[in-house]
C-alpha atoms as a PDB file:
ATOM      1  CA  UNK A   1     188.220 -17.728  42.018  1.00  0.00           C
ATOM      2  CA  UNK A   2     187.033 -20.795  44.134  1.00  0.00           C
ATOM      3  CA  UNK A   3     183.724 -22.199  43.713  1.00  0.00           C
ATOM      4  CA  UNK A   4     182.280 -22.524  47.092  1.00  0.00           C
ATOM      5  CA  UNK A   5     180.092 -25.352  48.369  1.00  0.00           C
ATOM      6  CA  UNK A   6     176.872 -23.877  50.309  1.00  0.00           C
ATOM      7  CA  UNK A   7     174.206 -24.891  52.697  1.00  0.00           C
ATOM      8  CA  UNK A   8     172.248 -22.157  52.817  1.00  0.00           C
ATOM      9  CA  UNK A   9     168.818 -22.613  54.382  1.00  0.00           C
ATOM     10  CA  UNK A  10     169.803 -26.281  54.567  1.00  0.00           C
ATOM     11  CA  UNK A  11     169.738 -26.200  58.740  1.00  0.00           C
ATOM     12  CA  UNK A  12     167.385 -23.211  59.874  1.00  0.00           C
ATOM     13  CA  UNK A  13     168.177 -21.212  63.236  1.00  0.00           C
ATOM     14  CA  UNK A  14     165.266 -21.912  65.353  1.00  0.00           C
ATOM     15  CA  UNK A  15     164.533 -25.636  66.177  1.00  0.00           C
ATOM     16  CA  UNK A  16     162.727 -27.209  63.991  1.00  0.00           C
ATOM     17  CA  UNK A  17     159.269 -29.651  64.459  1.00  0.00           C
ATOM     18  CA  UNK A  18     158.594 -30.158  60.803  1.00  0.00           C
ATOM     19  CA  UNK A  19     160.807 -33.337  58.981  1.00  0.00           C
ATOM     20  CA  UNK A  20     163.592 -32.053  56.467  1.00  0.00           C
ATOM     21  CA  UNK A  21     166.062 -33.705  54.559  1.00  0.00           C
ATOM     22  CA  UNK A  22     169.766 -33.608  54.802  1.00  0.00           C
ATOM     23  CA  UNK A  23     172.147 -33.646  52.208  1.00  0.00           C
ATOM     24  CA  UNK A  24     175.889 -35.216  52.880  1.00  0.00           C
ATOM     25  CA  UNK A  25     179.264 -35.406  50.807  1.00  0.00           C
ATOM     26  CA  UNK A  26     180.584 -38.365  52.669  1.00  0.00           C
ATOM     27  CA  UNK A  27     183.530 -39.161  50.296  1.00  0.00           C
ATOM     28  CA  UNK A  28     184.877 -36.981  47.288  1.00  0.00           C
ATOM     29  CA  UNK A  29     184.349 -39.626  44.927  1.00  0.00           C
ATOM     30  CA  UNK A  30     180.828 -40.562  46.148  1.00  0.00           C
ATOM     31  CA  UNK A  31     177.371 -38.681  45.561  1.00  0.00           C
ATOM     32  CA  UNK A  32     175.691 -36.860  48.271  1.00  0.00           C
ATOM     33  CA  UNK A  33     173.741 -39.128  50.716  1.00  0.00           C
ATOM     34  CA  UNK A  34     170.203 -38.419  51.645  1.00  0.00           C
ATOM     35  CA  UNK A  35     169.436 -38.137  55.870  1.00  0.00           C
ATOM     36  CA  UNK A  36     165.748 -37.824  55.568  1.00  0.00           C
ATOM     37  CA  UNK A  37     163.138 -36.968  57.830  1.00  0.00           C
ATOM     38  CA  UNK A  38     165.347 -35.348  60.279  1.00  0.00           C
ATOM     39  CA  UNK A  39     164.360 -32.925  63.564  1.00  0.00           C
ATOM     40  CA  UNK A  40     166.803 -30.186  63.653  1.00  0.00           C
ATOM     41  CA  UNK A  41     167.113 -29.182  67.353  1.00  0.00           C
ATOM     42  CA  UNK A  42     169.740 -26.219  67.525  1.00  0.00           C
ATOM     43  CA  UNK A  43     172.032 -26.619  70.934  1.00  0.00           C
ATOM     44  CA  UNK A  44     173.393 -22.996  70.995  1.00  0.00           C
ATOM     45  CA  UNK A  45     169.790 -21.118  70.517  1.00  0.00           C
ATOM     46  CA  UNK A  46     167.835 -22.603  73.406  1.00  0.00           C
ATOM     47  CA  UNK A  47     168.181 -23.428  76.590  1.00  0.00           C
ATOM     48  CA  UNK A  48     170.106 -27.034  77.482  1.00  0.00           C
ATOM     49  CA  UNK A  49     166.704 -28.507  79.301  1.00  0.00           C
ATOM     50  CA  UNK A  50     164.509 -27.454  76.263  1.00  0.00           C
ATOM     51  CA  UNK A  51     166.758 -29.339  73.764  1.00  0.00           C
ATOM     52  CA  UNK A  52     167.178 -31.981  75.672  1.00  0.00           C
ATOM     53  CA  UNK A  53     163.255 -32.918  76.489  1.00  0.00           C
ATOM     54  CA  UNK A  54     163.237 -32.059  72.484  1.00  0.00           C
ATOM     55  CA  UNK A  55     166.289 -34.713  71.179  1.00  0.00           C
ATOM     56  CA  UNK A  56     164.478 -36.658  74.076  1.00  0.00           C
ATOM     57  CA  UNK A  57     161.021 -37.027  72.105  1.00  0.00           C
ATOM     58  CA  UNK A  58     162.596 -36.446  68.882  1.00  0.00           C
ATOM     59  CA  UNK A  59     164.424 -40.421  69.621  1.00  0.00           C
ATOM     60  CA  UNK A  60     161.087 -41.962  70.395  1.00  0.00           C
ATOM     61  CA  UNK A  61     159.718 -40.646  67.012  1.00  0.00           C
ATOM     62  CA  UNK A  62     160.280 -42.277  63.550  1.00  0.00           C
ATOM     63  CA  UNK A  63     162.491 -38.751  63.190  1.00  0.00           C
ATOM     64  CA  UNK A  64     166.619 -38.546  62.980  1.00  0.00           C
ATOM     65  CA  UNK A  65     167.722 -35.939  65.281  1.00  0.00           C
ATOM     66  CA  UNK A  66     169.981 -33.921  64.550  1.00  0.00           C
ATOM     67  CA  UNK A  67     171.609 -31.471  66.921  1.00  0.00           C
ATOM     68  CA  UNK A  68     173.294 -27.969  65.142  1.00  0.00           C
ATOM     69  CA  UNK A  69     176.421 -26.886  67.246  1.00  0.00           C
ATOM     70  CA  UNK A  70     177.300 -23.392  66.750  1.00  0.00           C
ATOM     71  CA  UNK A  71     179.766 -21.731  68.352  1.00  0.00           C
ATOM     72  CA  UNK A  72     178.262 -18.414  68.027  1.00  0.00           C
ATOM     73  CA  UNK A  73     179.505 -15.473  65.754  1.00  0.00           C
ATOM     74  CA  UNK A  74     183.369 -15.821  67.393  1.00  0.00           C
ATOM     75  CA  UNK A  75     186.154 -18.075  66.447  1.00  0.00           C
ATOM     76  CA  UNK A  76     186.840 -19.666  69.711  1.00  0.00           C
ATOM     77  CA  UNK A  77     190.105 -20.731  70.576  1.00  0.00           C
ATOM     78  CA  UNK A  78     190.075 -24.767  71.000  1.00  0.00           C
ATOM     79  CA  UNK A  79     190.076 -24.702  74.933  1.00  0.00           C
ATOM     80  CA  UNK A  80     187.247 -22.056  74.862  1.00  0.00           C
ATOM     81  CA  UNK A  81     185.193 -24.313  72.256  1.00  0.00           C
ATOM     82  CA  UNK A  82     185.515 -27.170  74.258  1.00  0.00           C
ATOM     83  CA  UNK A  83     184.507 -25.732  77.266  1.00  0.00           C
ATOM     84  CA  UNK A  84     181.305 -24.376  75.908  1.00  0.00           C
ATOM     85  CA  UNK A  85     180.962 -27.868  73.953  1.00  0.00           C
ATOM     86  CA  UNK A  86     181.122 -29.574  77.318  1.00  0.00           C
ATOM     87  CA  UNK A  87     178.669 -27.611  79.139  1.00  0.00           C
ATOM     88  CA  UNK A  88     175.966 -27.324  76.294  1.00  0.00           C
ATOM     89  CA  UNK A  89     176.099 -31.167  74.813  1.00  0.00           C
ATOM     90  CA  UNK A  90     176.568 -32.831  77.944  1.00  0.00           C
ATOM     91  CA  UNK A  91     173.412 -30.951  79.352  1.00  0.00           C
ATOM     92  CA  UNK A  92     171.366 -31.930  76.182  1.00  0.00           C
ATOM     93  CA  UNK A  93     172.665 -35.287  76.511  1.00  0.00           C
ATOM     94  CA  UNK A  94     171.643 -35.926  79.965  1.00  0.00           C
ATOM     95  CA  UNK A  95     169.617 -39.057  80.747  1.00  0.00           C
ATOM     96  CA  UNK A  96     170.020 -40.331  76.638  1.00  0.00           C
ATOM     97  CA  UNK A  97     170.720 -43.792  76.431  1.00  0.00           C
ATOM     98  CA  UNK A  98     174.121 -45.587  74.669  1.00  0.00           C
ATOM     99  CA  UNK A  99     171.244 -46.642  71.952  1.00  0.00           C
ATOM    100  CA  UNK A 100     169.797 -43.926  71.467  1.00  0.00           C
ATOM    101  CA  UNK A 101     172.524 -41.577  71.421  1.00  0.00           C
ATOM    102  CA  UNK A 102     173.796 -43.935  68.232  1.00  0.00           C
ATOM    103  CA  UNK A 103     170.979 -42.819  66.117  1.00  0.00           C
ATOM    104  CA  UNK A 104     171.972 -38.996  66.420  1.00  0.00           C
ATOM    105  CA  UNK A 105     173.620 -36.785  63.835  1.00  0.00           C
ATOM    106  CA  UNK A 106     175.558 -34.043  64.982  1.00  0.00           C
ATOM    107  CA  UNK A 107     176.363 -31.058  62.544  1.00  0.00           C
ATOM    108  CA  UNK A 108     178.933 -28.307  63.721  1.00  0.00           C
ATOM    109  CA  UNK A 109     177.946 -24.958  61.731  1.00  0.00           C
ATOM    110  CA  UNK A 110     179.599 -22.031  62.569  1.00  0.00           C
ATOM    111  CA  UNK A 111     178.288 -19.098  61.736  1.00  0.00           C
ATOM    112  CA  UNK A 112     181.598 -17.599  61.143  1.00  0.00           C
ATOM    113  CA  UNK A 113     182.382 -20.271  58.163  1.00  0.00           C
ATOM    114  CA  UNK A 114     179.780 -18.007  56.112  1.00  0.00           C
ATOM    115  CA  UNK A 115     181.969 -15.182  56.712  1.00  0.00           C
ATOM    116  CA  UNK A 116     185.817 -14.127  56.232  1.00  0.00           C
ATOM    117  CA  UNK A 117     187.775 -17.272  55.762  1.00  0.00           C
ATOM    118  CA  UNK A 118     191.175 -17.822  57.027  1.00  0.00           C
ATOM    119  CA  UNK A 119     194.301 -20.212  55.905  1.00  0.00           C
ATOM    120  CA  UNK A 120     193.336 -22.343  59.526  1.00  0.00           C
ATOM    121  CA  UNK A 121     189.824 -23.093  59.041  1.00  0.00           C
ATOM    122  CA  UNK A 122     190.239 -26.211  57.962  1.00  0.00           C
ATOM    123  CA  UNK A 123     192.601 -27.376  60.697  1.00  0.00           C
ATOM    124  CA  UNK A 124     189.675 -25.622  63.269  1.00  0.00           C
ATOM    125  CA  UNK A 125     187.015 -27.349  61.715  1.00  0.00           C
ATOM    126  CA  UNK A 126     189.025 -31.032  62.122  1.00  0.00           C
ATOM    127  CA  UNK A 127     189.720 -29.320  65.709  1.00  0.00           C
ATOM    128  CA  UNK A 128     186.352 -28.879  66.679  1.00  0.00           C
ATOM    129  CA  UNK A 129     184.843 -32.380  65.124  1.00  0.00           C
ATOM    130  CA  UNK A 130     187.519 -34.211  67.237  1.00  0.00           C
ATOM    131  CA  UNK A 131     186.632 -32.468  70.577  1.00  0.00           C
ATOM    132  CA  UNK A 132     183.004 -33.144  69.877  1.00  0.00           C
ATOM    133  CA  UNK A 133     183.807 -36.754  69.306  1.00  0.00           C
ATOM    134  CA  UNK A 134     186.367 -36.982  72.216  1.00  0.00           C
ATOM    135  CA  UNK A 135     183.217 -35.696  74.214  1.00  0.00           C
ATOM    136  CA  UNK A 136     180.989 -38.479  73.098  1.00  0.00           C
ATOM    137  CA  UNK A 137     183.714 -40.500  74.454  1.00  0.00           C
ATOM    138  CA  UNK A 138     184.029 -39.467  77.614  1.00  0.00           C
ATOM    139  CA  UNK A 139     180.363 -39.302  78.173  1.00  0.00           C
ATOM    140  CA  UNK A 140     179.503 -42.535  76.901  1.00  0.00           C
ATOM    141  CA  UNK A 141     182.463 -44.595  75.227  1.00  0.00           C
ATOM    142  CA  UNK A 142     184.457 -45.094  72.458  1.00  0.00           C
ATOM    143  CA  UNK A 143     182.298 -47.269  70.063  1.00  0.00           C
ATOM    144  CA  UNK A 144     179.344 -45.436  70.852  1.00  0.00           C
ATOM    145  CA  UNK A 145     181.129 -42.311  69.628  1.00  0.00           C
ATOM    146  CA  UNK A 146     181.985 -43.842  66.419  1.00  0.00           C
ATOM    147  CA  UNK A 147     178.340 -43.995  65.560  1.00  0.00           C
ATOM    148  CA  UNK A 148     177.298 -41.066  66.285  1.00  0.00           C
ATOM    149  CA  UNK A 149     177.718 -39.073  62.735  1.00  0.00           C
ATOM    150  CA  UNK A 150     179.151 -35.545  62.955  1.00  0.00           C
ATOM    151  CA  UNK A 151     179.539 -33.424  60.340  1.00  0.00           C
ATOM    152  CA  UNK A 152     180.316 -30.093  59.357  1.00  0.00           C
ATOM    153  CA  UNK A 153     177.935 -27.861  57.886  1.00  0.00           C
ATOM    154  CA  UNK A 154     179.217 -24.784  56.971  1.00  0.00           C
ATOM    155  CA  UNK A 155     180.909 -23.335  53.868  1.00  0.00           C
ATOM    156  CA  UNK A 156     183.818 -25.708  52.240  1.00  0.00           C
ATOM    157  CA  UNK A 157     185.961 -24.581  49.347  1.00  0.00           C
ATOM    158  CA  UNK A 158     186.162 -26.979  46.499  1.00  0.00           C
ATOM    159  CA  UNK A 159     190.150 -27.026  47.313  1.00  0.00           C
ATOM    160  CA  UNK A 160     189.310 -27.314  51.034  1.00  0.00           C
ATOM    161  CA  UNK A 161     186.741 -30.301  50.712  1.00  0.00           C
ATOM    162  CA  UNK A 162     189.511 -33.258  50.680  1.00  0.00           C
ATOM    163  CA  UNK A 163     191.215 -31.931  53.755  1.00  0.00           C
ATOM    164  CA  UNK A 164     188.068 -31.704  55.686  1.00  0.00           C
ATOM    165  CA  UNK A 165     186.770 -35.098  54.291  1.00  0.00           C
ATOM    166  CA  UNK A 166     189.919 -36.808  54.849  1.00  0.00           C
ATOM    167  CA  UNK A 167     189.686 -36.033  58.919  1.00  0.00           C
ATOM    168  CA  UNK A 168     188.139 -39.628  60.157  1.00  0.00           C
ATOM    169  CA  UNK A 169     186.277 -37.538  63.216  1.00  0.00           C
ATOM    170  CA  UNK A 170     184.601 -35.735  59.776  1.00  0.00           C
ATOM    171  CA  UNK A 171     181.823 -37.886  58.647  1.00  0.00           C
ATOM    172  CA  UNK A 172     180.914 -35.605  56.158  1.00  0.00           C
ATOM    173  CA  UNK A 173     179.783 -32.271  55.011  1.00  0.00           C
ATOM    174  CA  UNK A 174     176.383 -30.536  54.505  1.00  0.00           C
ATOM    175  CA  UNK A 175     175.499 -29.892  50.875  1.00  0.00           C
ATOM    176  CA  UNK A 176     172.764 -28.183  48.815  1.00  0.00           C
ATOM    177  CA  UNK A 177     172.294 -29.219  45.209  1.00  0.00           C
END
């Protein structure tokens, strides 16, 4: 049987005002990295406006934002996720500067990675982590998208981990140990 790699309770559901650490696998060979004193604002939850006044005062704090992208409980199809991706990050990214938009994290958790797990779901996740950097792209431009760190936070099997890793629009994955 595979031994799974969790992050359970690591991003909660409701937006966050407290600090919390983040826990990364950047590289297989590596040890986790530490993101610390981070504002988790979750995009699909609350309204667009709300998160974006939020991410807004969360980058003129001493706090790393970081925005949770969650699908929901379906497994869109690519076309569908980007189309919901578009609407819901642009409006939360609305009036947030080149700069500022450098210092965010962006983790995609789908709430359907906790569930049944399919052959795909590593191709889906690689998928959805380009489409959210393509966005970036478009909005702003292509170096600013390379800063911006997304990375995936929902379950990864141990045999799964290298193919998700390997993805260069990965930057990493969401651990708890």
């Amino acid at each position: 049987m595979s031994k799974m790699l969790t992050k359970r309770n690591v991003i909660p559901d409701a937006t966050r005002s407290t600090a919390t650490d983040l826990r990364v696998q950047r590289l297989l060979t590596s040890e986790p990295v530490l993101i610390s004193n981070c504002r988790i604002l979750t995009l699909i939850d609350h309204p667009s406006r709300e998160i974006n006044q939020q991410l807004r005062a969360a980058l003129q704090s001493s706090q790393q934002p970081v925005l949770k992208f969650d699908e929901g409980d379906l497994r869109l199809t690519p076309v569908d996720f980007a189309s919901l991706l578009s609407r819901r990050l642009t409006n939360a990214l609305t009036g947030v500067s080149r700069a500022a938009v450098s210092r965010l994290v962006i983790v995609y958790s789908p709430r359907w990675s906790g569930e049944c797990r399919l052959p795909a779901d590593a191709q889906r996740i690689r998928i959805a982590h380009r489409q959210i950097r393509d966005l970036l792209r478009i909005v702003y431009d292509q170096e600013t998208a390379d800063q911006v760190q997304i990375i995936y936070g929902g379950f990864v099997f141990e045999e799964e981990l290298a193919d998700v890793l390997c993805d260069s629009n990965v930057d990493g994955v969401l651990i708890n140990k």
